[in-house]
N, C-alpha and C. Protein backbone atom coordinates (compact mmCIF):
# COMPACT_ATOMS: atom_id res chain seq x y z
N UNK A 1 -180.29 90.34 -155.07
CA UNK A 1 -179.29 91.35 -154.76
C UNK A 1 -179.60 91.96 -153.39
N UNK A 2 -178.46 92.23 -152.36
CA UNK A 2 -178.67 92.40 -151.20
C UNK A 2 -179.21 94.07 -151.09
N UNK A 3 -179.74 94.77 -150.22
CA UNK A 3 -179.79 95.94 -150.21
C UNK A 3 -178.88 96.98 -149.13
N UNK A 4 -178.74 98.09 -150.01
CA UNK A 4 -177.80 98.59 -149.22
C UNK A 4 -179.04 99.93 -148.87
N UNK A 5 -178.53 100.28 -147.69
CA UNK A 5 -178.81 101.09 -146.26
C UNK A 5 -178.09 102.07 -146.13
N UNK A 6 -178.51 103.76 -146.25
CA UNK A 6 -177.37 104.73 -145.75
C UNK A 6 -178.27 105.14 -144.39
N UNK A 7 -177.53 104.80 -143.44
CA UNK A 7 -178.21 105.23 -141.87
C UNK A 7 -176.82 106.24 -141.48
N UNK A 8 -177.78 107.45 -140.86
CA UNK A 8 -177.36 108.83 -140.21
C UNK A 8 -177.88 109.55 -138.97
N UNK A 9 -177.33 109.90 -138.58
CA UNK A 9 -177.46 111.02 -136.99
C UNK A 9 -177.31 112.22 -138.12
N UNK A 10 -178.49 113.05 -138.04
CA UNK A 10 -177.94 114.53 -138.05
C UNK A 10 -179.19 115.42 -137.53
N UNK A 11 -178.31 116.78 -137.67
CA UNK A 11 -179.13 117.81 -136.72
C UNK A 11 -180.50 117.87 -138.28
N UNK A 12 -181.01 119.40 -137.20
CA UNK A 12 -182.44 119.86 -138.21
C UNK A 12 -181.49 120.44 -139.07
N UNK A 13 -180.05 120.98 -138.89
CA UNK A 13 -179.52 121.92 -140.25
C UNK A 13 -178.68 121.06 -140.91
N UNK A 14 -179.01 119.82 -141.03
CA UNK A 14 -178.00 118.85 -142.05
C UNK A 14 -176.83 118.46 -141.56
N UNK A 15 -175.96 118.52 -140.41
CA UNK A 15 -175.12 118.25 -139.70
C UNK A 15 -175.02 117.22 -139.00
N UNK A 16 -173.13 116.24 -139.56
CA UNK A 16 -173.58 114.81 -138.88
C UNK A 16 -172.79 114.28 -138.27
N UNK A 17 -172.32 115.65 -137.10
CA UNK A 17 -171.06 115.49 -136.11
C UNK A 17 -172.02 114.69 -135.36
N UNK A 18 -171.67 113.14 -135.10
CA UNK A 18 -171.73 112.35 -133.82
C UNK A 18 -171.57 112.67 -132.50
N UNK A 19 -170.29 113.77 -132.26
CA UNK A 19 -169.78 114.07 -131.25
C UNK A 19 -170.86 115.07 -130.49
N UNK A 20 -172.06 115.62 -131.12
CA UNK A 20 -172.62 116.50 -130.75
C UNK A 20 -174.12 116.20 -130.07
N UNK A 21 -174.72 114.40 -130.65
CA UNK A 21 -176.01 113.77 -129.89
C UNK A 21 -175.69 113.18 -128.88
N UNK A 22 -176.18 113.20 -128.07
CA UNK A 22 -176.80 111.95 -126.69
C UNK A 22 -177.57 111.42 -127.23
N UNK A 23 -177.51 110.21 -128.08
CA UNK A 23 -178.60 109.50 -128.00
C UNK A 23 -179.28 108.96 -126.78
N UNK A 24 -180.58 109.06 -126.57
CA UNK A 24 -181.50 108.09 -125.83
C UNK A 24 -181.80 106.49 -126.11
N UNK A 25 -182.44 106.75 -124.89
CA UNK A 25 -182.41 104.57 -124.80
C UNK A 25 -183.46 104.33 -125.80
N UNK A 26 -184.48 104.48 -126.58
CA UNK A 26 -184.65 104.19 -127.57
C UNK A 26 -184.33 104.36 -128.94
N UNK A 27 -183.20 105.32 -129.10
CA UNK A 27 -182.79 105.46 -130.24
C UNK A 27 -181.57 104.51 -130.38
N UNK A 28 -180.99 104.32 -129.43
CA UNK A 28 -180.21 103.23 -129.37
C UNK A 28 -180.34 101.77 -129.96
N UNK A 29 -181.72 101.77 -129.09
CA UNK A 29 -183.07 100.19 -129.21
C UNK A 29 -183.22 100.43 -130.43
N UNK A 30 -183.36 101.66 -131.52
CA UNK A 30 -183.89 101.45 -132.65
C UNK A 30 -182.76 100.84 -133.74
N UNK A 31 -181.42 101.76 -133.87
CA UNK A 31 -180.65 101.40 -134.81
C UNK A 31 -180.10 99.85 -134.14
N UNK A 32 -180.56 99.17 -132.98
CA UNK A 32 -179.41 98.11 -132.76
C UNK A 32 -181.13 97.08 -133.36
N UNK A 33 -182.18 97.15 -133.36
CA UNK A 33 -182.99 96.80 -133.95
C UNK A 33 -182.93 96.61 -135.67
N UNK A 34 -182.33 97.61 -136.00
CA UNK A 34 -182.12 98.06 -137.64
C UNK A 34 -181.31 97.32 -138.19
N UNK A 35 -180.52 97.00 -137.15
CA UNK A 35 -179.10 96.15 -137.20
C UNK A 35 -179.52 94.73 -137.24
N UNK A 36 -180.36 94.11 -136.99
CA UNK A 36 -181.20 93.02 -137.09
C UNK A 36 -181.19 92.52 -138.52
N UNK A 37 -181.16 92.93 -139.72
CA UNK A 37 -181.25 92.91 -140.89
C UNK A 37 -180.26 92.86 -141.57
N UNK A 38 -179.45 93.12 -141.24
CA UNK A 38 -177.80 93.91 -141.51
C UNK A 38 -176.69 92.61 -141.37
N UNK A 39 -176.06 92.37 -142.28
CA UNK A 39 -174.48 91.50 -141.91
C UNK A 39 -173.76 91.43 -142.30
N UNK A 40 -173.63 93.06 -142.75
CA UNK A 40 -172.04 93.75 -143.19
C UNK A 40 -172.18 95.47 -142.85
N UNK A 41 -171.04 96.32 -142.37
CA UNK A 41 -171.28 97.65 -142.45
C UNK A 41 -170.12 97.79 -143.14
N UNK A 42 -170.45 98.80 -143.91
CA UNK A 42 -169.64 99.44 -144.54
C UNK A 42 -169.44 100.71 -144.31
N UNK A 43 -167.75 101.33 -143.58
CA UNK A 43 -167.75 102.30 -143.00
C UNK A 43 -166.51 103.51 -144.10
N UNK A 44 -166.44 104.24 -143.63
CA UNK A 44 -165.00 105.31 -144.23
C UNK A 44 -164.52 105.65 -142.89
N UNK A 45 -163.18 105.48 -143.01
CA UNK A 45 -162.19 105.97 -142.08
C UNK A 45 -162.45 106.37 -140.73
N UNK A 46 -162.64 107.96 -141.11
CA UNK A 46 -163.46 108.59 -140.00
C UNK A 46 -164.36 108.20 -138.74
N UNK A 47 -165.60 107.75 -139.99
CA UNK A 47 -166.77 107.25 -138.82
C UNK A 47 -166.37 105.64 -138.21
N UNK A 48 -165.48 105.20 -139.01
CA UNK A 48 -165.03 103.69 -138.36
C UNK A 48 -164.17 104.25 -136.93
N UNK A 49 -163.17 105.24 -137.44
CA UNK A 49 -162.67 105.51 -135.80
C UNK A 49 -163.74 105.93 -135.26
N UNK A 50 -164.43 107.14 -135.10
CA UNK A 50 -165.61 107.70 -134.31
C UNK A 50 -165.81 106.24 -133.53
N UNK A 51 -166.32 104.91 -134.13
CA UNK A 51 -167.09 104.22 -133.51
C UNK A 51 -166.19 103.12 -132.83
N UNK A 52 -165.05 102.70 -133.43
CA UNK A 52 -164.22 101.99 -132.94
C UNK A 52 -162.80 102.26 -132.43
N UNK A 53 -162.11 101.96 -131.31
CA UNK A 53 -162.89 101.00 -130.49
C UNK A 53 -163.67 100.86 -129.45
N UNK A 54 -164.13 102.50 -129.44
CA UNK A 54 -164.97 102.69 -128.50
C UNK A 54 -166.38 101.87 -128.22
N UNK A 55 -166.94 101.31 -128.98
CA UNK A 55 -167.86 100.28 -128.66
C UNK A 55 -167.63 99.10 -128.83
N UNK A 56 -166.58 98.93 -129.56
CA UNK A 56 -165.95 97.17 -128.98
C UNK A 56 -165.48 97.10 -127.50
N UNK A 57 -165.09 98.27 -126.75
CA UNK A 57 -164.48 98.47 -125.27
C UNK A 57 -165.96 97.97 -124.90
N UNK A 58 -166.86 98.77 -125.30
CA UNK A 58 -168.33 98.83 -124.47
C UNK A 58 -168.86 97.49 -124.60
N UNK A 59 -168.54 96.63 -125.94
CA UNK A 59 -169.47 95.53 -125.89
C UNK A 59 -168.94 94.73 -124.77
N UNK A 60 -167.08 95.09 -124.82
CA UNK A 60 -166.40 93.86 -124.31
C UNK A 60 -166.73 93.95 -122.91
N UNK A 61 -166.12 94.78 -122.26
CA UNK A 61 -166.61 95.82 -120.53
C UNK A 61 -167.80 95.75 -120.23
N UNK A 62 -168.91 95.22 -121.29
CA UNK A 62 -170.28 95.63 -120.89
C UNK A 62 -170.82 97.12 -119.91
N UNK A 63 -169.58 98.19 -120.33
CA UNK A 63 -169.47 98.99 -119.52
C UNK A 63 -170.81 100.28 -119.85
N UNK A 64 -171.55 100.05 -120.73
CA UNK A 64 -172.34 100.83 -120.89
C UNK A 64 -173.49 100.88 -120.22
N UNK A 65 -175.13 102.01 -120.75
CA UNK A 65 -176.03 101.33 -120.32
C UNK A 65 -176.80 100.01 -120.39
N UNK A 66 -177.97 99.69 -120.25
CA UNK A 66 -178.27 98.34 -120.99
C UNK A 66 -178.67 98.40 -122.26
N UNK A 67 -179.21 99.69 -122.73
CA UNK A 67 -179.45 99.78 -124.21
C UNK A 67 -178.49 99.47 -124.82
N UNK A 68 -177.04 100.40 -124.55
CA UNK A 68 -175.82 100.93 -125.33
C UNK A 68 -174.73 99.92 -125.19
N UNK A 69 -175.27 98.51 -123.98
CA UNK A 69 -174.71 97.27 -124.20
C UNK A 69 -174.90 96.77 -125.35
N UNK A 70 -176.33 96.36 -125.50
CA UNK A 70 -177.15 95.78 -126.66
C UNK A 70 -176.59 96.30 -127.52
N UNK A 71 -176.84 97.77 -128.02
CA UNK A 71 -176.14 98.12 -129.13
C UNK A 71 -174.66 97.84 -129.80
N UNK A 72 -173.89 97.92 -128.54
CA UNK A 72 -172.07 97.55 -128.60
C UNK A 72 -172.41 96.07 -129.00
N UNK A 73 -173.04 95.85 -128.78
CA UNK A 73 -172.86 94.12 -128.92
C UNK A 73 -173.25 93.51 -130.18
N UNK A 74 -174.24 94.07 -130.67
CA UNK A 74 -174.73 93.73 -132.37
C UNK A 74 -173.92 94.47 -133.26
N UNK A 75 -173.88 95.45 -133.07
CA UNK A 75 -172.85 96.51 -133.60
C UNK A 75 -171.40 95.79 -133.77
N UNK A 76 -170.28 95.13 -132.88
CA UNK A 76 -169.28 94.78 -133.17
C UNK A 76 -169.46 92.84 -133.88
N UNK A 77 -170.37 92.37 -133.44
CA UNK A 77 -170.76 90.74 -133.75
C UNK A 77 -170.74 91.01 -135.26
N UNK A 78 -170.80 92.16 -135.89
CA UNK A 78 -171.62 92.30 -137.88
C UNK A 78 -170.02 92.72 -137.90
N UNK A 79 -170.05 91.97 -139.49
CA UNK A 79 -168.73 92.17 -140.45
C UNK A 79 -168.38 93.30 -140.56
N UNK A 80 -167.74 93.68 -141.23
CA UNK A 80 -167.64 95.44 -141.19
C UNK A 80 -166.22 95.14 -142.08
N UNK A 81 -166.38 96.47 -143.18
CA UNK A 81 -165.63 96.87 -144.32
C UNK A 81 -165.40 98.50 -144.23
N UNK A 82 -163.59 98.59 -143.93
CA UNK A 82 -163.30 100.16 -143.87
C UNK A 82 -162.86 100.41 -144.92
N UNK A 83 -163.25 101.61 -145.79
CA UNK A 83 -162.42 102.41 -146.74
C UNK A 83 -161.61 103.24 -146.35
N UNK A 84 -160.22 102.97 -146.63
CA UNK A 84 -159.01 103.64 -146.17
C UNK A 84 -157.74 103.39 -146.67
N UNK A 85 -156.96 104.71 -146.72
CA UNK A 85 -155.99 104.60 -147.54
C UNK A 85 -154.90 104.58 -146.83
N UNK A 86 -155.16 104.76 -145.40
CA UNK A 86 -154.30 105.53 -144.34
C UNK A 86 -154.18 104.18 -142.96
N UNK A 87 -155.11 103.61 -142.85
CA UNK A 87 -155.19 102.56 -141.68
C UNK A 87 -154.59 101.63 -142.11
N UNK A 88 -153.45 101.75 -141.17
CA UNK A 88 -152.46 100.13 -141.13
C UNK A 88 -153.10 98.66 -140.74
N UNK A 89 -154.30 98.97 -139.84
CA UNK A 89 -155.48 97.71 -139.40
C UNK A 89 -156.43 98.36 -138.49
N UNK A 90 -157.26 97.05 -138.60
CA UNK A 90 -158.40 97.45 -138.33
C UNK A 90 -158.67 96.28 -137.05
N UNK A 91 -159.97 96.35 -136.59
CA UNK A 91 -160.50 95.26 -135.74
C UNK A 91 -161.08 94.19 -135.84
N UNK A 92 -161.56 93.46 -134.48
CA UNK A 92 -161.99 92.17 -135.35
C UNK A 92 -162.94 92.61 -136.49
N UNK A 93 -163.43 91.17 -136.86
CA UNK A 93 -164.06 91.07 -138.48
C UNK A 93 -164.31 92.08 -138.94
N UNK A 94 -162.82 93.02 -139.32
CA UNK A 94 -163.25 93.83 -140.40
C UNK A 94 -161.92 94.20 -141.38
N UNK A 95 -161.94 94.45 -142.09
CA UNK A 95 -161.41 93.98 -143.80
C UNK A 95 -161.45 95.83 -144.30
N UNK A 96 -159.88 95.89 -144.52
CA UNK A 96 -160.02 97.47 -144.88
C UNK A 96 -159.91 97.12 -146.52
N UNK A 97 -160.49 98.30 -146.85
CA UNK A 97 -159.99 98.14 -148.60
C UNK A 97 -159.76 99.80 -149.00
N UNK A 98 -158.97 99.23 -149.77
CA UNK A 98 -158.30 100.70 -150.09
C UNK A 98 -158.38 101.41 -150.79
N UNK A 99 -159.43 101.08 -152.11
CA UNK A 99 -159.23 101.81 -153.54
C UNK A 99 -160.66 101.36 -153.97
N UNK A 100 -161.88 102.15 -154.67
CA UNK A 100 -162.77 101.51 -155.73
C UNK A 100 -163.80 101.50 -154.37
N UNK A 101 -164.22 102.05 -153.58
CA UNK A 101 -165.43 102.04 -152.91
C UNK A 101 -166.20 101.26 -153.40
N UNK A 102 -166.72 102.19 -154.34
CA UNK A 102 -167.95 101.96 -155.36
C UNK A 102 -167.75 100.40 -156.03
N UNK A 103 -166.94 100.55 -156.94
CA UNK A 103 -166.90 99.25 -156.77
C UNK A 103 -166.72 97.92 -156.54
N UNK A 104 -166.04 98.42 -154.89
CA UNK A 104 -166.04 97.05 -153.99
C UNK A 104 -167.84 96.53 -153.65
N UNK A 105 -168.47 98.25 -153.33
CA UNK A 105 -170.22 97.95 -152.70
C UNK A 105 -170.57 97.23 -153.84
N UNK A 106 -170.40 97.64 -155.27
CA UNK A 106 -171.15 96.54 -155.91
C UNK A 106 -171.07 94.97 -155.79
N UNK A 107 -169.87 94.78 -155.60
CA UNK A 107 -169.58 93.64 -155.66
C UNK A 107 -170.29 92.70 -154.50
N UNK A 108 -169.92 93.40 -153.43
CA UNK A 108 -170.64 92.45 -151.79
C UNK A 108 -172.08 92.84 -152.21
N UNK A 109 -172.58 93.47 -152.65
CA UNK A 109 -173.95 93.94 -152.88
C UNK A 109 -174.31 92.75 -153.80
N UNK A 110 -174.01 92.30 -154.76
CA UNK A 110 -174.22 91.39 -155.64
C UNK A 110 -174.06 89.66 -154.86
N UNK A 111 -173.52 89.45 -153.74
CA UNK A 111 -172.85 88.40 -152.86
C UNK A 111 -174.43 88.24 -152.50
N UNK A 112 -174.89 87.00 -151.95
CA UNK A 112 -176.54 86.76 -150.97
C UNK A 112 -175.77 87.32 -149.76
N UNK A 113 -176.77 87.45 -148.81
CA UNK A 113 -176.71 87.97 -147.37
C UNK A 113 -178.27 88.97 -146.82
N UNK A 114 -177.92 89.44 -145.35
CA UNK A 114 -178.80 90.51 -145.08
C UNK A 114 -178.29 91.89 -146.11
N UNK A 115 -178.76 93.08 -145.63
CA UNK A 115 -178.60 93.88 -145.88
C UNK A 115 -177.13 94.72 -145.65
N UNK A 116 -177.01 95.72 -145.98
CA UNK A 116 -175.68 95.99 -146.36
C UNK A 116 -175.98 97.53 -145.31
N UNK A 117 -175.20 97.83 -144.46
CA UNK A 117 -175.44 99.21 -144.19
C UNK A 117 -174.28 100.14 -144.19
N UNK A 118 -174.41 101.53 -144.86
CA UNK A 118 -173.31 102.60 -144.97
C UNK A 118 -173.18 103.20 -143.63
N UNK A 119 -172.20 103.81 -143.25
CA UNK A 119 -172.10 104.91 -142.30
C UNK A 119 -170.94 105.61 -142.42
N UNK A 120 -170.94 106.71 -143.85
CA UNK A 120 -170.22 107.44 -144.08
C UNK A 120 -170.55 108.07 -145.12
N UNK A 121 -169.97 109.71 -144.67
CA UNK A 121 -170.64 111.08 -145.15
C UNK A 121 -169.46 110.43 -146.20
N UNK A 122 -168.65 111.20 -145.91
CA UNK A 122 -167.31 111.47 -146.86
C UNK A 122 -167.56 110.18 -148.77
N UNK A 123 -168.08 109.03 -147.97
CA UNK A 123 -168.50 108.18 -149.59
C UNK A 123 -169.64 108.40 -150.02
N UNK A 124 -170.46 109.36 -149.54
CA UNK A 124 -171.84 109.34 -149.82
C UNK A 124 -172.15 109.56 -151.11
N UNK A 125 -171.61 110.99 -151.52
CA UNK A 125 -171.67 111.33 -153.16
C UNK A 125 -171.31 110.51 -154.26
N UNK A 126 -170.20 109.70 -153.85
CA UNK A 126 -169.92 108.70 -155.05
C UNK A 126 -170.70 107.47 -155.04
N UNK A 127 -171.56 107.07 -153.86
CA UNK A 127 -172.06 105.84 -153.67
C UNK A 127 -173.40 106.13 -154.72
N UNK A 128 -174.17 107.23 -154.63
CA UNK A 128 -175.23 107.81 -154.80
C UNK A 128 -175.31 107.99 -156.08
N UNK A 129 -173.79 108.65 -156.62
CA UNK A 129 -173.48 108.45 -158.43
C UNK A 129 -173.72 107.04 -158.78
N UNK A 130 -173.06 106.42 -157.85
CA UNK A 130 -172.88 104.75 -158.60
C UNK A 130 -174.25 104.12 -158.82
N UNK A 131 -175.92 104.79 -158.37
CA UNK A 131 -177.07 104.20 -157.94
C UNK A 131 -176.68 102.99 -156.88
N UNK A 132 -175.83 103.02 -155.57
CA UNK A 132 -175.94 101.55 -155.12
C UNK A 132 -176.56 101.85 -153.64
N UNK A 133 -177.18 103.03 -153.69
CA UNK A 133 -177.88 102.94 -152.26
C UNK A 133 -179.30 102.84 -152.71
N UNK A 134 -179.89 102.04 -151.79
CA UNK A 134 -181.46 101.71 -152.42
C UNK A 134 -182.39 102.12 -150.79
N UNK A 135 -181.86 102.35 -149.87
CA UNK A 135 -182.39 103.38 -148.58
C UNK A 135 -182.00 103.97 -147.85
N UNK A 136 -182.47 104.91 -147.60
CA UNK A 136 -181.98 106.44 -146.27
C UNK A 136 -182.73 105.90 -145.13
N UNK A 137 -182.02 106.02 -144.00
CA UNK A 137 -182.36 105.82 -142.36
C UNK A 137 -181.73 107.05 -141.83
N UNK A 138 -182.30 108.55 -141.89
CA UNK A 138 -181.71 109.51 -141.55
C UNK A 138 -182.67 109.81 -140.33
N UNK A 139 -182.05 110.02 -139.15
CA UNK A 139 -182.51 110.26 -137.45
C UNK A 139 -182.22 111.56 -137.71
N UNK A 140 -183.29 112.32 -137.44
CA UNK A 140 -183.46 113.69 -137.57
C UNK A 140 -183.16 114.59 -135.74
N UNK A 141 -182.05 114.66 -135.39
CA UNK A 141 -182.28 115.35 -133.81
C UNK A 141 -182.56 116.88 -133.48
N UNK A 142 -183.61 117.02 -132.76
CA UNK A 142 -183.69 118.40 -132.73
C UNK A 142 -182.81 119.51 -131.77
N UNK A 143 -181.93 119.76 -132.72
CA UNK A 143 -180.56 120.40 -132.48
C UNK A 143 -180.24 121.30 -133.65
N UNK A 144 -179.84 122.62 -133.62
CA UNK A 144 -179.39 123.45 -134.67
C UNK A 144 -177.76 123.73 -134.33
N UNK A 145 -176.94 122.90 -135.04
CA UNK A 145 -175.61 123.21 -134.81
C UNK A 145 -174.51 124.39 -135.11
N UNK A 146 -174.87 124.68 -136.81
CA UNK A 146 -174.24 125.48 -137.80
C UNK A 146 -172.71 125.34 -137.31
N UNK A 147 -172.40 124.32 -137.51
CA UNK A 147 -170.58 123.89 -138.12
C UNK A 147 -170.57 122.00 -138.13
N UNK A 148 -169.65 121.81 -138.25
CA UNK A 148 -169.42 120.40 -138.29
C UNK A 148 -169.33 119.89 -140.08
N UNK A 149 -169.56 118.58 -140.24
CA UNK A 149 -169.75 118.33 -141.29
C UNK A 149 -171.07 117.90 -141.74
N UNK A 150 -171.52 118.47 -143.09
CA UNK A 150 -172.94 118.93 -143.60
C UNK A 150 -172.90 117.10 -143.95
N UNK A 151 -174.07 116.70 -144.32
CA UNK A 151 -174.77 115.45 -144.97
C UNK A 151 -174.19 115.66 -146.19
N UNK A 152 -174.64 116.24 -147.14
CA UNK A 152 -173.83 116.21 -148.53
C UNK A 152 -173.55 118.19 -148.67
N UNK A 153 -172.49 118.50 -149.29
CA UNK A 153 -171.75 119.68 -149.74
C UNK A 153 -172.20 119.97 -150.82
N UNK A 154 -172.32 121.68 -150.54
CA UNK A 154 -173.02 121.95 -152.23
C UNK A 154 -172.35 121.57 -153.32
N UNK A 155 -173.05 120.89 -154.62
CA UNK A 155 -172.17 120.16 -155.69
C UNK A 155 -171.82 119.20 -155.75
N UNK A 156 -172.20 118.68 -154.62
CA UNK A 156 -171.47 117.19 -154.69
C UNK A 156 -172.18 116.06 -155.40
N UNK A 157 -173.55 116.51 -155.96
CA UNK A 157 -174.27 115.74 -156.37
C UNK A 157 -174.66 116.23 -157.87
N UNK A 158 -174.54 115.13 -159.21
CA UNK A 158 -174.76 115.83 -160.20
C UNK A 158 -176.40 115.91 -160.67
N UNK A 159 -177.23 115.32 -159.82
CA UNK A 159 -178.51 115.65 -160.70
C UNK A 159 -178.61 115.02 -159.33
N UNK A 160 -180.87 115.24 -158.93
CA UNK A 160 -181.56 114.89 -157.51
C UNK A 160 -181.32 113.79 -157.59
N UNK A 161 -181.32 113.22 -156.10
CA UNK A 161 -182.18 111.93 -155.99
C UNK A 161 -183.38 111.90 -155.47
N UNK A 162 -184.55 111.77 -156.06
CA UNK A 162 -185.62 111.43 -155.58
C UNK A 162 -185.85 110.37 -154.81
N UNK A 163 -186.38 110.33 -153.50
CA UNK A 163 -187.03 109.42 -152.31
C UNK A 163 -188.01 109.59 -152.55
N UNK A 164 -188.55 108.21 -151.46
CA UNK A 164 -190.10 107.87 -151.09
C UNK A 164 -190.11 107.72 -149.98
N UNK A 165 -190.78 108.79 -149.08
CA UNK A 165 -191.26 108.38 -147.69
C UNK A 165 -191.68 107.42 -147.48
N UNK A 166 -190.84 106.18 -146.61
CA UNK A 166 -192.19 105.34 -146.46
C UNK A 166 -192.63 104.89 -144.54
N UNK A 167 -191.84 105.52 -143.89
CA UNK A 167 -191.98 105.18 -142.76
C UNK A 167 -190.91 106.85 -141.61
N UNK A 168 -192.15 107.18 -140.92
CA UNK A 168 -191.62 108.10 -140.02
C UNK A 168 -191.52 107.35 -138.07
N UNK A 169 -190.77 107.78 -137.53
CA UNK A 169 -191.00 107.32 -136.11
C UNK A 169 -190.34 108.47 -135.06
N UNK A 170 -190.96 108.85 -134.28
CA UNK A 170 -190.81 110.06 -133.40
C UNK A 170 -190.36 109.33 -131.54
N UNK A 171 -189.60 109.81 -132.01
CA UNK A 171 -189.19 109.52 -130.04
C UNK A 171 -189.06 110.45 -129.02
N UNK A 172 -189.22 110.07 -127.96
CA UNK A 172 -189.69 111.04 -126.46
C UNK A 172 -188.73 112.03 -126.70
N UNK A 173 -187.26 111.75 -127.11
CA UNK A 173 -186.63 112.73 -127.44
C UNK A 173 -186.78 114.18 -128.21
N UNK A 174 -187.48 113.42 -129.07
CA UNK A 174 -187.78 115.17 -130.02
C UNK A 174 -187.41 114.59 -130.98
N UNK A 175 -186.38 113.47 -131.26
CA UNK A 175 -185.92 112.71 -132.44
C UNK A 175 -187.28 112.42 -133.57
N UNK A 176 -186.30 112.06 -134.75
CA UNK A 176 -187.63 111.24 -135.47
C UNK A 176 -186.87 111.03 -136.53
N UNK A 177 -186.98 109.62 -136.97
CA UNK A 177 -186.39 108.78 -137.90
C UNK A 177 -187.23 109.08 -138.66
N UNK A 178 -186.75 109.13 -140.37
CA UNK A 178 -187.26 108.83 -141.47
C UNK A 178 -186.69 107.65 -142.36
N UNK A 179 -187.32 107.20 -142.71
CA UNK A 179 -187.47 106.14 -143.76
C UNK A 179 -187.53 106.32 -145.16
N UNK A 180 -186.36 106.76 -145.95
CA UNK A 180 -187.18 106.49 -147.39
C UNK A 180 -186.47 105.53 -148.19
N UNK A 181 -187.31 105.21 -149.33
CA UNK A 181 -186.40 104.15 -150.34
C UNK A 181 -185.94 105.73 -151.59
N UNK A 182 -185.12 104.75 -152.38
CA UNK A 182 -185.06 105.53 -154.00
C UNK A 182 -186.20 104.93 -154.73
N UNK A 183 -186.51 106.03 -155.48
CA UNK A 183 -187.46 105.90 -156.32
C UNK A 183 -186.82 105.58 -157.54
């Protein structure tokens, strides 16, 4: 069974407006590294626009830096699955679905392949009910925002999930990735 991946940008106060980091050239290097493993994303609406087509422009234009090339470039080459009820289409290789999140992830989750990665707040709570996330890749930036949208909303979760630290990494930035699995 393939594993699925919830990878995040957020501040020190739980906040995971995109619009608000500069990532640096190694944080870039890291998630397009992460992406190495990966050969499907699974996005919601939102963060699929946030990212597209603004880095398919970048992979195509090569208009970025050389990190944020690299990144545009692994980043649009991987499959990609939008949840949406509202998008008439989407971009290359990617496949909207409209209904049953949960259990569409089971299903590609159950398919062989690399790893499976999330990038979306808004499905997080129901993915997390369903048990189908099996790791957090949350980039911690040191930034205190207070607005935007929180990581998870009070209630949204009916009982903990317990993690396992298993890997920290700190960058020149002030950043620092954590690593955990579910326990």
């Amino acid at each position: 069974m393939r594993t699925v991946t919830f990878g995040m940008n957020i501040s020190i106060d739980g906040y995971c407006d995109h619009t608000i980091f500069n990532p640096s050239e190694d944080l870039h290097d890291y998630f397009t590294a992460m992406m190495d493993d990966v050969d499907l994303l699974f996005f919601g609406r939102v963060m699929y626009q946030l990212m597209f087509p603004y880095w398919a422009d970048v992979a195509k234009n090569q208009s970025g830096t050389e990190d944020q090339n690299r990144f545009a470039q692994r980043l649009t080459s991987i499959d990609k699955v939008v949840v949406s009820r509202s998008l008439n289409s989407a971009g290359e290789n990617t496949r909207i679905v409209r209904e049953n999140p949960a259990e569409e992830l089971l299903k590609l989750k159950q398919q062989p392949g690399k790893k499976i990665l999330i990038d979306s707040v808004s499905l997080l709570p129901e993915l997390i009910a369903a048990g189908l996330i099996d790791e957090f890749r949350l980039v911690v930036h040191p930034v205190i925002v207070g607005r935007g949208r929180l990581l998870l909303n009070v209630g949204s979760l009916q009982e903990n999930l317990n993690l396992k630290l298993v890997d920290t990494q700190i960058f020149k930035s002030g950043c620092v990735a954590h690593h955990y699995l579910k326990q």
